[in-house]
Protein backbone atom coordinates (compact mmCIF):
# COMPACT_ATOMS: atom_id res chain seq x y z
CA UNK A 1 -181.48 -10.27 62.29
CA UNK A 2 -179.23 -8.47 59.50
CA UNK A 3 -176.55 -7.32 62.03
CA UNK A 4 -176.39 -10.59 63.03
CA UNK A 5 -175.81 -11.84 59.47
CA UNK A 6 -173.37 -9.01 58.86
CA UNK A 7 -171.35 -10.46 61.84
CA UNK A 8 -171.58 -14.02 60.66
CA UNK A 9 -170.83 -12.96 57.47
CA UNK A 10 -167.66 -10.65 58.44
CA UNK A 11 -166.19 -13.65 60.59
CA UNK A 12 -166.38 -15.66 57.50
CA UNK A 13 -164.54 -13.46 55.42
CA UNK A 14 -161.89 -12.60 58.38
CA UNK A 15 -161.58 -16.66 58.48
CA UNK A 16 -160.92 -16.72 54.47
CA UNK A 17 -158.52 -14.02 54.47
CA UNK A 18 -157.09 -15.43 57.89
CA UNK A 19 -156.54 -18.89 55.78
CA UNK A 20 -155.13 -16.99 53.11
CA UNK A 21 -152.57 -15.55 54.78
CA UNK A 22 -148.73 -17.84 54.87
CA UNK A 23 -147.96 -18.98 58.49
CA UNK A 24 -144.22 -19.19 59.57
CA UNK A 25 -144.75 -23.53 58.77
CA UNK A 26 -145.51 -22.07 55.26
CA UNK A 27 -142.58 -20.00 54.33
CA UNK A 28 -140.40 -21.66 52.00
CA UNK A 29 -137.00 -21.87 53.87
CA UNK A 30 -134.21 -22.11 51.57
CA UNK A 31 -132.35 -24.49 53.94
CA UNK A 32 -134.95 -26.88 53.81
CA UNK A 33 -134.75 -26.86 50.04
CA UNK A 34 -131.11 -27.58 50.12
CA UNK A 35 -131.31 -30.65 52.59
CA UNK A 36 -133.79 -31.73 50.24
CA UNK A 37 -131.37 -31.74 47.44
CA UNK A 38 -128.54 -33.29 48.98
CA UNK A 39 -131.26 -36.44 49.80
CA UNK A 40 -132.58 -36.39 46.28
CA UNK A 41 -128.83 -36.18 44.90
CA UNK A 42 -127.81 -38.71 46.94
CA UNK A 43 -130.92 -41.13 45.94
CA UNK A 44 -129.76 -40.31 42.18
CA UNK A 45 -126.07 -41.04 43.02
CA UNK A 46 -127.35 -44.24 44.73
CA UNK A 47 -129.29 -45.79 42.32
CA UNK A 48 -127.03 -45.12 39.45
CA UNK A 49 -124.35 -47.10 41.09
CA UNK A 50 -121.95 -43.80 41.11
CA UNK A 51 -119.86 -45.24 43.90
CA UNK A 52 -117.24 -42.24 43.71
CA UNK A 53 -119.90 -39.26 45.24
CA UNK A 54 -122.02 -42.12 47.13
CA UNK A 55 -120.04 -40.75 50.30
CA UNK A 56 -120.54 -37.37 49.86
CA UNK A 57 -123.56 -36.74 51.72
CA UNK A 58 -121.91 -38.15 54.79
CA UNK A 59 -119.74 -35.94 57.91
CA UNK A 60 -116.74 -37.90 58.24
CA UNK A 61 -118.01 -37.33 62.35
CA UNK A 62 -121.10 -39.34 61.22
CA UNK A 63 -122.97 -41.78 64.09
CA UNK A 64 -125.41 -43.83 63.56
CA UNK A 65 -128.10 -46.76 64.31
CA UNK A 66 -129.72 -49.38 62.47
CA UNK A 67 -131.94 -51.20 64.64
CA UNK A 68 -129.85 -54.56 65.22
CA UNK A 69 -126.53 -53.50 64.46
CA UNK A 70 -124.13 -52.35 66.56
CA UNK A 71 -123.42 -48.37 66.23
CA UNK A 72 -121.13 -47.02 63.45
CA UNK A 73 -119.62 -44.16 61.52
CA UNK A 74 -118.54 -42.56 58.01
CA UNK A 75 -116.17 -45.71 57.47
CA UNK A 76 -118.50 -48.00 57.71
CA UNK A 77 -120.98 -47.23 56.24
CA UNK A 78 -118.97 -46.09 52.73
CA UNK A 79 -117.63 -49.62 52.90
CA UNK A 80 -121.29 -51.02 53.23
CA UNK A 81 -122.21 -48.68 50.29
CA UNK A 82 -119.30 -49.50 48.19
CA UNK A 83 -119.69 -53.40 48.47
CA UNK A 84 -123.71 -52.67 47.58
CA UNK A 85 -122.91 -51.02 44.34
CA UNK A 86 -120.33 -53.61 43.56
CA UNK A 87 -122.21 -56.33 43.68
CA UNK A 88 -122.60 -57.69 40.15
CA UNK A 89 -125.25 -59.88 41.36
CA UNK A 90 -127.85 -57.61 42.51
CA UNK A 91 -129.44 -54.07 42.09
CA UNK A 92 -130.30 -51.77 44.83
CA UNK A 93 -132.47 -49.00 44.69
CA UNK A 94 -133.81 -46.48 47.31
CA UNK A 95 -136.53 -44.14 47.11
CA UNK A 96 -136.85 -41.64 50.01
CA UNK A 97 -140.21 -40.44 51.49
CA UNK A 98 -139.48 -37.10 52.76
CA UNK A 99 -142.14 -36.55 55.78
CA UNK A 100 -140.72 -33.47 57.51
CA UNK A 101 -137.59 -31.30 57.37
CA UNK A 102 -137.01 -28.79 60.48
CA UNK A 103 -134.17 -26.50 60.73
CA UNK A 104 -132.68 -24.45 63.53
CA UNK A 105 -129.51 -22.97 62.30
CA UNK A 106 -127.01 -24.72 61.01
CA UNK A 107 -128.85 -28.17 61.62
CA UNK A 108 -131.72 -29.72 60.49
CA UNK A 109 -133.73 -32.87 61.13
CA UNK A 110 -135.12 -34.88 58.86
CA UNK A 111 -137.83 -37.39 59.58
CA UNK A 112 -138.17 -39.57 56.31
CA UNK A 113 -138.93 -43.38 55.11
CA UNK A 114 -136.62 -45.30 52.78
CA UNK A 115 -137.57 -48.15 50.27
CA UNK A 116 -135.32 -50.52 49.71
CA UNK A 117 -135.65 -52.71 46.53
CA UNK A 118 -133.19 -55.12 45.47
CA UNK A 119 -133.55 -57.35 42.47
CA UNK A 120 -131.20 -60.07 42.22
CA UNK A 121 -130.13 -61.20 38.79
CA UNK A 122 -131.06 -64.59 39.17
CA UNK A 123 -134.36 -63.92 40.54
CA UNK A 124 -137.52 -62.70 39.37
CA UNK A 125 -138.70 -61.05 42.19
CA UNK A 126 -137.71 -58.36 43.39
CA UNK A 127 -137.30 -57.61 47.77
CA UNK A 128 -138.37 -54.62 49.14
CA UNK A 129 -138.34 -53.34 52.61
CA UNK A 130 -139.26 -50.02 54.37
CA UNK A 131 -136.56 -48.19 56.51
CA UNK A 132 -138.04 -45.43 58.99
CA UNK A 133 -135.51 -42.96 60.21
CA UNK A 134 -134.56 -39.73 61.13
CA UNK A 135 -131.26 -38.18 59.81
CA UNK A 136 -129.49 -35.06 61.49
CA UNK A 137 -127.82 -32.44 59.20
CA UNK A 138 -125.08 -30.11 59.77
CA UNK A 139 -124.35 -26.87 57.66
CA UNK A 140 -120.73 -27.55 56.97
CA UNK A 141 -117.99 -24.29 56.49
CA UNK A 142 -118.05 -24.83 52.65
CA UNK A 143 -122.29 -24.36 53.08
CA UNK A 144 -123.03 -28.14 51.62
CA UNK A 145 -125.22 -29.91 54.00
CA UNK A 146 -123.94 -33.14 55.63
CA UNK A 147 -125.68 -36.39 57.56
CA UNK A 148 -123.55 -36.09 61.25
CA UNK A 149 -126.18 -38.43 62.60
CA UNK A 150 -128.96 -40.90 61.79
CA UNK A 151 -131.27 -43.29 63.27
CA UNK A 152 -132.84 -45.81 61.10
CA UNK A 153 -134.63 -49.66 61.23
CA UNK A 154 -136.67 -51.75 59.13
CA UNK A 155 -140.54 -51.33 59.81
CA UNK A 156 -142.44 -54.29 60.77
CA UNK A 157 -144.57 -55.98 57.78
């Protein structure tokens, strides 16, 4: 009866230390932490209307989706930016919802949800909309990490 309680209590320990103990998911990875900031920087950029870096996040190789719209690139979607930021009539914000970053080399894959809000001047309410997506990063020669890729659409309500 005690060497059986011994055992039970030795695999209990060897579980705790076990748990303890940082798995490869748990290493911080520097990348990670990098993509990270180039989202976050980009949200800050965004939502203080600085139209001059708003671009800066983006390959000039960049493809992408938006559920709806036909496919486009880095043009397009700085135009679309620029107009958004212009527009003396509204506000946009975004707030990104990180979910998972992966990286194998000199890409990584982001799997994140958007918020949309946009508050017109002559309204008092304000929209807001989900965006589920998943961008694709690319370690660039100059080490800044850049959106080559993304796949995004509004979530059903």
């Amino acid at each position: 009866m005690i060497e059986h309680r011994s055992r039970q209590l030795g695999a209990v320990l060897l579980i705790m230390t076990l748990a303890g103990v940082p798995t490869a998911a748990q290493t911080p990875d520097p990348a990670q932490d990098e993509v990270r900031a180039a989202l976050l920087k980009w949200t800050a950029d965004f939502n203080a209307g600085n139209k001059r870096e708003i671009c800066d996040i983006f390959a000039r190789d960049l493809r992408y989706d938006y559920r709806g719209f036909p496919e486009r690139g880095y043009q397009d979607v700085c135009d679309l930016l620029q107009r958004a930021l212009s527009d003396p009539d509204k506000r946009f914000s975004y707030f990104p919802n990180i979910k998972e970053i992966i990286v194998a080399g000199d890409l990584a894959v982001v799997r994140l949800s958007w918020t949309l809000k946009v508050k017109s001047k002559d309204e008092a309410a304000e929209m807001s909309s989900e965006e589920p997506g998943l961008d694709v990063f690319r370690r660039e020669p100059d080490g800044h990490w850049k959106i080559i890729r993304y796949i995004a659409y509004e979530a059903p309500r």
